[in-house]
Structure formats: C-alpha cells, structure tokens
N, C-alpha and C. Protein backbone atom coordinates (compact mmCIF):
# COMPACT_ATOMS: atom_id res chain seq x y z
N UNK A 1 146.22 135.82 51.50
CA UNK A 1 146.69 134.72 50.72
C UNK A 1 145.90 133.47 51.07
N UNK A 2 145.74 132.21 50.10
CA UNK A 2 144.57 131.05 50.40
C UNK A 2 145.92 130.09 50.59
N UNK A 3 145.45 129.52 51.43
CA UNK A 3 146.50 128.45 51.80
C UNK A 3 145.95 126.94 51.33
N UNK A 4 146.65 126.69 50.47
CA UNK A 4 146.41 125.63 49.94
C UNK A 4 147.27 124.04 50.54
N UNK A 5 147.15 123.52 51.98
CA UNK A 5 147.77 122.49 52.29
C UNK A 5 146.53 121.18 52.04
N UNK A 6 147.26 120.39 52.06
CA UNK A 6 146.41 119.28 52.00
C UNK A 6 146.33 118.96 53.05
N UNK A 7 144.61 118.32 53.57
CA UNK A 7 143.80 118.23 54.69
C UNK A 7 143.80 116.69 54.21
N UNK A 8 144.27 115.56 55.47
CA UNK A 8 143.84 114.06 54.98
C UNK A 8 143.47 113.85 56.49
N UNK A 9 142.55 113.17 56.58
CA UNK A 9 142.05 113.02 58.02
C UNK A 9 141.85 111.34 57.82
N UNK A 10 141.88 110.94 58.88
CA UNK A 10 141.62 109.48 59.20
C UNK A 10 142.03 108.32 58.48
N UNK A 11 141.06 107.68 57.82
CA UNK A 11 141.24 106.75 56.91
C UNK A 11 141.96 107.03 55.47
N UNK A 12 141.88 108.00 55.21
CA UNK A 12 142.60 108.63 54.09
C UNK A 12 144.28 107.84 54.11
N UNK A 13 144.66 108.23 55.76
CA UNK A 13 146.77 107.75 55.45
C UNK A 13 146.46 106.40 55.65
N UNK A 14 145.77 105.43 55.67
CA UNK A 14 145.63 104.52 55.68
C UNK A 14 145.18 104.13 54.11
N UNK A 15 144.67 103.95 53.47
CA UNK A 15 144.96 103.97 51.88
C UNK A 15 146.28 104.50 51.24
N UNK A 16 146.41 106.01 51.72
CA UNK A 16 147.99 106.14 51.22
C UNK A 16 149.11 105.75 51.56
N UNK A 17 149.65 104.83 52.82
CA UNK A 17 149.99 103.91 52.94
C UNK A 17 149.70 102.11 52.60
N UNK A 18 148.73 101.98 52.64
CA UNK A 18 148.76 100.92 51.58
C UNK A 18 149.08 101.14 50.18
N UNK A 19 148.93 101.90 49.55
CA UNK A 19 149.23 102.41 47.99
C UNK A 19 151.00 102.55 48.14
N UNK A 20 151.32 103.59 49.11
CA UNK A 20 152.91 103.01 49.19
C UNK A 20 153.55 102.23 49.02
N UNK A 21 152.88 101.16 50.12
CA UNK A 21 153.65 100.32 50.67
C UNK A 21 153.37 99.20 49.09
N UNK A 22 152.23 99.08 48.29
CA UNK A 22 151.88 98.02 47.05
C UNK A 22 152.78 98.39 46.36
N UNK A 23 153.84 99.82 46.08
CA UNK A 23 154.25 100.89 44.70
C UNK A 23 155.58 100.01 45.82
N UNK A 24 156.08 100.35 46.84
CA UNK A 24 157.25 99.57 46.79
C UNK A 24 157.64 98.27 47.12
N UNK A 25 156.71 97.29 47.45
CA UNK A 25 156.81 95.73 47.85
C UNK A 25 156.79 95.26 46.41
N UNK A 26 155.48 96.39 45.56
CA UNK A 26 154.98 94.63 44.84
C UNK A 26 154.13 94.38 45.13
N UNK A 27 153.27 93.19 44.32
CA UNK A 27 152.10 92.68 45.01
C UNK A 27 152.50 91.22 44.90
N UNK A 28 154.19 90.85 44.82
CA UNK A 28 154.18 89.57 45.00
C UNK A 28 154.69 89.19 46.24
N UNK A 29 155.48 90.57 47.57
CA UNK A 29 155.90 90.66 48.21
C UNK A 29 154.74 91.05 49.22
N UNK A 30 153.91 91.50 48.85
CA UNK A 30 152.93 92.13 49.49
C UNK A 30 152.68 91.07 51.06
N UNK A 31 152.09 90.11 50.62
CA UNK A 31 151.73 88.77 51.24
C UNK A 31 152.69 88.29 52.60
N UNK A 32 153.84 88.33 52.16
CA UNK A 32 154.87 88.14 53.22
C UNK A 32 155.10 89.07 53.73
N UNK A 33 155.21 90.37 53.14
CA UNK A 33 155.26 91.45 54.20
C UNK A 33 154.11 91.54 54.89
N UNK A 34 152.62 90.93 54.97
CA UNK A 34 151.95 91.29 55.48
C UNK A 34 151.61 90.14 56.82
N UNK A 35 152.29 89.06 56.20
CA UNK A 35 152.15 87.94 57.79
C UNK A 35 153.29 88.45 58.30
N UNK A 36 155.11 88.97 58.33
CA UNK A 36 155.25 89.51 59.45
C UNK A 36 155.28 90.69 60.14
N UNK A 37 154.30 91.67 59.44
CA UNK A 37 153.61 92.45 60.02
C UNK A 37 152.85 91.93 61.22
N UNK A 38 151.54 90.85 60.85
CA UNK A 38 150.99 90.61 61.66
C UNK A 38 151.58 89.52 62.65
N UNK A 39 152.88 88.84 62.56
CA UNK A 39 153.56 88.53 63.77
C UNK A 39 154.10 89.41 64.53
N UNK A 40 154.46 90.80 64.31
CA UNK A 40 154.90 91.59 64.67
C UNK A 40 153.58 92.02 66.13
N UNK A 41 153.04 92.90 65.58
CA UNK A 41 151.92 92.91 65.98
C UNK A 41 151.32 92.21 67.13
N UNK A 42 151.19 90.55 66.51
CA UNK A 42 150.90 89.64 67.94
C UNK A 42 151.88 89.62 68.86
N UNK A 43 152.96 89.61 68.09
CA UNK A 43 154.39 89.60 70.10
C UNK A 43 153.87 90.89 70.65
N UNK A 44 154.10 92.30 69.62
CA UNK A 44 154.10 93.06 70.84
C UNK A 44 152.59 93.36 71.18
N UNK A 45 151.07 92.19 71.05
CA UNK A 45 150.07 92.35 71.96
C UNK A 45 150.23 91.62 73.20
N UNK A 46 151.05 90.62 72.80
CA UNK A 46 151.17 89.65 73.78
C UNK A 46 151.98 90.21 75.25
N UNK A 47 153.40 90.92 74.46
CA UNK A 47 154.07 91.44 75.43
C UNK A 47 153.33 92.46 76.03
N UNK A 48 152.84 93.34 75.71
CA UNK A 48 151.69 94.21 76.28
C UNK A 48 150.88 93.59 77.73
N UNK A 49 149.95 92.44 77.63
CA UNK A 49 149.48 92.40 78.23
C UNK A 49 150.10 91.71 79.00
N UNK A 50 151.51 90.71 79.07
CA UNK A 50 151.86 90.46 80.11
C UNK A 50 152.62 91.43 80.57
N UNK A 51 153.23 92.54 80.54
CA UNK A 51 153.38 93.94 81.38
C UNK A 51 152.32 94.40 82.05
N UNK A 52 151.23 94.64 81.57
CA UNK A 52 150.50 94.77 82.46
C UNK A 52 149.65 94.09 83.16
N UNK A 53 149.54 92.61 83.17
CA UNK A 53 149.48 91.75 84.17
C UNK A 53 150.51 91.65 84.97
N UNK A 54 151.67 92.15 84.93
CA UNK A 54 152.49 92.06 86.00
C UNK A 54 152.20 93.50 86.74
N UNK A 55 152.18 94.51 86.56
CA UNK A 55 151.57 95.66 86.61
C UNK A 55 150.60 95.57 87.72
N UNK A 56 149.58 95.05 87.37
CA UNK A 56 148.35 94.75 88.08
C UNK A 56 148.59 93.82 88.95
N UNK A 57 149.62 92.58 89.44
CA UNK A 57 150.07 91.63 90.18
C UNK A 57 150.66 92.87 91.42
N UNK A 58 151.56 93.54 90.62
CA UNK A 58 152.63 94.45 91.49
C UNK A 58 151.78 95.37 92.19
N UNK A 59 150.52 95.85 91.67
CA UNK A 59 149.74 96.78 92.45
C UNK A 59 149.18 96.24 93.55
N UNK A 60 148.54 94.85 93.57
CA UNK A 60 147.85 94.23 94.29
C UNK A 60 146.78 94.79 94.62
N UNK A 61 145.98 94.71 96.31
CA UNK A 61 145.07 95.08 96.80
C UNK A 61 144.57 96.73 96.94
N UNK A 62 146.29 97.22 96.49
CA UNK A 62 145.69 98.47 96.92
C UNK A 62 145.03 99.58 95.71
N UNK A 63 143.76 99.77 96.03
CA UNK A 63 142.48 101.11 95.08
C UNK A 63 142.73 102.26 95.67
N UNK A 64 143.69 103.01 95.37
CA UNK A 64 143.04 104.62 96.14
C UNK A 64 142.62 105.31 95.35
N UNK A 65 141.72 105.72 95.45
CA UNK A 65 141.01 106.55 95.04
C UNK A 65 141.29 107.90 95.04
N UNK A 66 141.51 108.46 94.08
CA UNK A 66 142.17 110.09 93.91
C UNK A 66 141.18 110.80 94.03
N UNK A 67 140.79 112.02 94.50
CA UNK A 67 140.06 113.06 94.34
C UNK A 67 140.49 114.34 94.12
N UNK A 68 141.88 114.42 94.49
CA UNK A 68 142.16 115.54 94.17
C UNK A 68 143.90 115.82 95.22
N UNK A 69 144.20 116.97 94.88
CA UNK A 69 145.89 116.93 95.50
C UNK A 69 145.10 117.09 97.24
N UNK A 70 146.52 116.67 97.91
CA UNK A 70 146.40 117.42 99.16
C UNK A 70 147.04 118.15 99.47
N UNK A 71 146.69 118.99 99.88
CA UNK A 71 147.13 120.40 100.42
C UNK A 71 148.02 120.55 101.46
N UNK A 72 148.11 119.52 102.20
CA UNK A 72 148.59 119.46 103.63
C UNK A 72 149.25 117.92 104.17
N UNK A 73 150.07 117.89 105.00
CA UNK A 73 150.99 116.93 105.23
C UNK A 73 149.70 115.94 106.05
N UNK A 74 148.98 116.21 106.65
CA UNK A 74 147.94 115.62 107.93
C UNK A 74 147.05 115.07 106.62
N UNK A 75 146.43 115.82 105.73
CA UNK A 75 145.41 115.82 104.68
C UNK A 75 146.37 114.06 104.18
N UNK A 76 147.09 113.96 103.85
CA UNK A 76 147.84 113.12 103.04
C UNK A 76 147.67 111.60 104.08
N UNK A 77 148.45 111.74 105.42
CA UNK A 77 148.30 110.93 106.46
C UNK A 77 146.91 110.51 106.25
N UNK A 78 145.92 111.17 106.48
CA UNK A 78 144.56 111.35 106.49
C UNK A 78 143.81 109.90 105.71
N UNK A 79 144.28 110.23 104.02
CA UNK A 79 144.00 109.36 103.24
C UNK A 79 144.73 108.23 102.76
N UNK A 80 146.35 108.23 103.66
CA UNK A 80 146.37 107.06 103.43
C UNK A 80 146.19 106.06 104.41
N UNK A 81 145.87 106.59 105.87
CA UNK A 81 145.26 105.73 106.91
C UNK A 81 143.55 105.46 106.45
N UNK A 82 142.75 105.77 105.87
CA UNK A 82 141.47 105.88 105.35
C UNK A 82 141.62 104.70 104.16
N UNK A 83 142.30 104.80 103.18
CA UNK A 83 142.48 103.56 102.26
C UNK A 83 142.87 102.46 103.38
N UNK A 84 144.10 102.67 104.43
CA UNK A 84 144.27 101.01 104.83
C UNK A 84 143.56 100.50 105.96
N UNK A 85 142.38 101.38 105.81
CA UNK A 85 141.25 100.76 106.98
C UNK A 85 141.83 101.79 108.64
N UNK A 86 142.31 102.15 108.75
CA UNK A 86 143.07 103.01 110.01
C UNK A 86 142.51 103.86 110.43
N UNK A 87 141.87 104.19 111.64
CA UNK A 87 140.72 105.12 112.36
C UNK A 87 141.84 106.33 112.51
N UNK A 88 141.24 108.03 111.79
CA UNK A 88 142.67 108.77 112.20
C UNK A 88 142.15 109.52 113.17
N UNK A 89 140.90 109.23 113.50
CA UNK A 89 140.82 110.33 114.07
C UNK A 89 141.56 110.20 115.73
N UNK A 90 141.81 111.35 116.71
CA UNK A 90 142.26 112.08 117.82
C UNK A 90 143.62 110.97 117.73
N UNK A 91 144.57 111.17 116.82
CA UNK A 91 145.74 110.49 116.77
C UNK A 91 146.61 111.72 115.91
N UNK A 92 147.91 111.76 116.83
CA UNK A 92 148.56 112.76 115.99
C UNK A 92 149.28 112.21 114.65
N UNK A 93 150.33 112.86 114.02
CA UNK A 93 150.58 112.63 112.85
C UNK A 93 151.96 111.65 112.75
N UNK A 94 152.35 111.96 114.30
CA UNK A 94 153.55 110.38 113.95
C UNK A 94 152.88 109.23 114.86
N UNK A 95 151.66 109.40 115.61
CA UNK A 95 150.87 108.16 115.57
C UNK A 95 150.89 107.37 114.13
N UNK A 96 149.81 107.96 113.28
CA UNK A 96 149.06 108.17 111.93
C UNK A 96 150.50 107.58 111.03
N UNK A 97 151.61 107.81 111.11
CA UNK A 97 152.73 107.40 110.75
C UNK A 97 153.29 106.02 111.03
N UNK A 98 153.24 106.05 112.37
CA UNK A 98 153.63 104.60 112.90
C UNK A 98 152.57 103.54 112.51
N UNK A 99 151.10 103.69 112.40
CA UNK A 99 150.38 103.04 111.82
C UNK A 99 150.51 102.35 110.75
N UNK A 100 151.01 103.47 109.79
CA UNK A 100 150.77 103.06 108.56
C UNK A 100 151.91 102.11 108.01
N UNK A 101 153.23 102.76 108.32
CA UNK A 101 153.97 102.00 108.37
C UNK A 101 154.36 100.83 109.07
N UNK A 102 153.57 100.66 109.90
CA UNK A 102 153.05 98.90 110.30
C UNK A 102 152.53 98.20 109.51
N UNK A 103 151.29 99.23 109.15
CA UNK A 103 150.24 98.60 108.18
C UNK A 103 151.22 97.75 106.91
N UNK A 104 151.78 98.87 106.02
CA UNK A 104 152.51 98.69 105.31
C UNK A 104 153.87 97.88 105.10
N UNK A 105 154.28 97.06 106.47
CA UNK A 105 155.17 96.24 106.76
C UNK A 105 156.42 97.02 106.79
N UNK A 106 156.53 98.19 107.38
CA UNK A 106 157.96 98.79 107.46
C UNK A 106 158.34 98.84 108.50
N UNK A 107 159.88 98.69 108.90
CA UNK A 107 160.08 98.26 109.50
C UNK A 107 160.98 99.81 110.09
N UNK A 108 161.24 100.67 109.90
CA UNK A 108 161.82 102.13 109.93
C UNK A 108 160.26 102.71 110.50
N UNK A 109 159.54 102.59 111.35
CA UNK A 109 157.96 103.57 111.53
C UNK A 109 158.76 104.66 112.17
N UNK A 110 158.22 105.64 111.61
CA UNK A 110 158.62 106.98 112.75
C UNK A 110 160.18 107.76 112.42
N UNK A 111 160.95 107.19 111.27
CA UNK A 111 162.32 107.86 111.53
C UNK A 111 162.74 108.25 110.34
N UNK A 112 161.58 108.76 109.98
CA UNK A 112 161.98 109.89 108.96
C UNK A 112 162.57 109.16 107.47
N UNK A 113 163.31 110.14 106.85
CA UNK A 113 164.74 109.48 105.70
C UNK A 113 165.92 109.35 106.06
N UNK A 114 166.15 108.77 107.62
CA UNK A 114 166.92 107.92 108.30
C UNK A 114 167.21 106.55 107.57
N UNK A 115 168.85 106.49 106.90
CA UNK A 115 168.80 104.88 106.77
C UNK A 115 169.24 104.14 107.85
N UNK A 116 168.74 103.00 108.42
CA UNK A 116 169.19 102.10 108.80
C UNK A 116 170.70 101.66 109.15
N UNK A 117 171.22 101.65 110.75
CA UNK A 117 172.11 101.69 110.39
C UNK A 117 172.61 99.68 110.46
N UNK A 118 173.79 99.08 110.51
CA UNK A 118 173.92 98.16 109.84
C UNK A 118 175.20 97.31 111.14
C-alpha cells in the first residue's frame, strides 16, 4: 500500500501558521496581535536571561570538568580535591574528605549523613 501522509518540513508550518492565524484574526487584528506577541516574547527573553545570570552567579568559581563517570568512591574524592587545587596524593580518603570539606566551608568534615546535633 503507498502511504500518502503529508511531509511539511521547516519553513513550510511557518507559512501555515501565518495563513491560520490571517483566516482567523483578520488582517485588521493582525497588527495587534502581532505587537503582543512580540511583548510576549521580550519578557520571556528577558526573564530567560536573568535566570540564567543568576544561574551562573549561583555557580560561581567552580569549572569541573567532566570526562567521564567514576567508577569508584577514591576516583570521585580524587577529582574533586584536583578541581579545588588539593594535593591527593599519599592521603587517605577521610583525609581527602576532611579537606574538601574545609575547602568547601563545611562545617560537618568527616561525619558522614550525620545531622548535627542542636
């Protein structure tokens, strides 16, 4: 059997939406529907980029660089003492711990998912 669907690629729904949208506005409505479209548009570019300027505020200094999963609990320690400048080597892994969580301003180094008691 030939299958007869219609193929519209790209620019195509973009004409058939404008042709819509002229068949039900009007072309005297057209005009106003089309500035708050494009207010529409500008808030949510605007809001956009201040999300992700806050985004990018909230990330701050820190780049890590992904290469790939780690495999291993030490592997992990590894790279995140390596991003915060932290020598790992001949240091065990709740050294490598207490480090980081210095580094990182915590104030819990070493005790696990222990909360705090009060």
């Amino acid at each position: 059997m030939t299958d007869f669907s219609l193929v519209i690629m790209g620019n195509d729904w973009i004409m058939i939406a404008f042709v819509a949208l002229v068949m039900l506005l009007g072309t005297k409505r057209m005009p106003e529907a089309s500035k708050k479209i494009g207010k529409i548009m500008g808030q949510f570019n605007k809001t956009k980029n201040i999300v992700q300027d806050e985004i990018q505020k909230a990330k701050g200094d820190f780049s890590i660089p992904i290469q790939g999963p780690a495999t291993s609990e030490r592997q992990k320690l590894e790279v995140m003492a390596q991003t915060l400048g932290i020598d790992s080597k001949d240091k065990t892994d709740d050294d490598l711990k207490n480090l980081i969580s210095s580094k990182l301003g915590g104030t819990n180094a070493g005790k696990g998912s222990e909360q705090p008691t009060k």
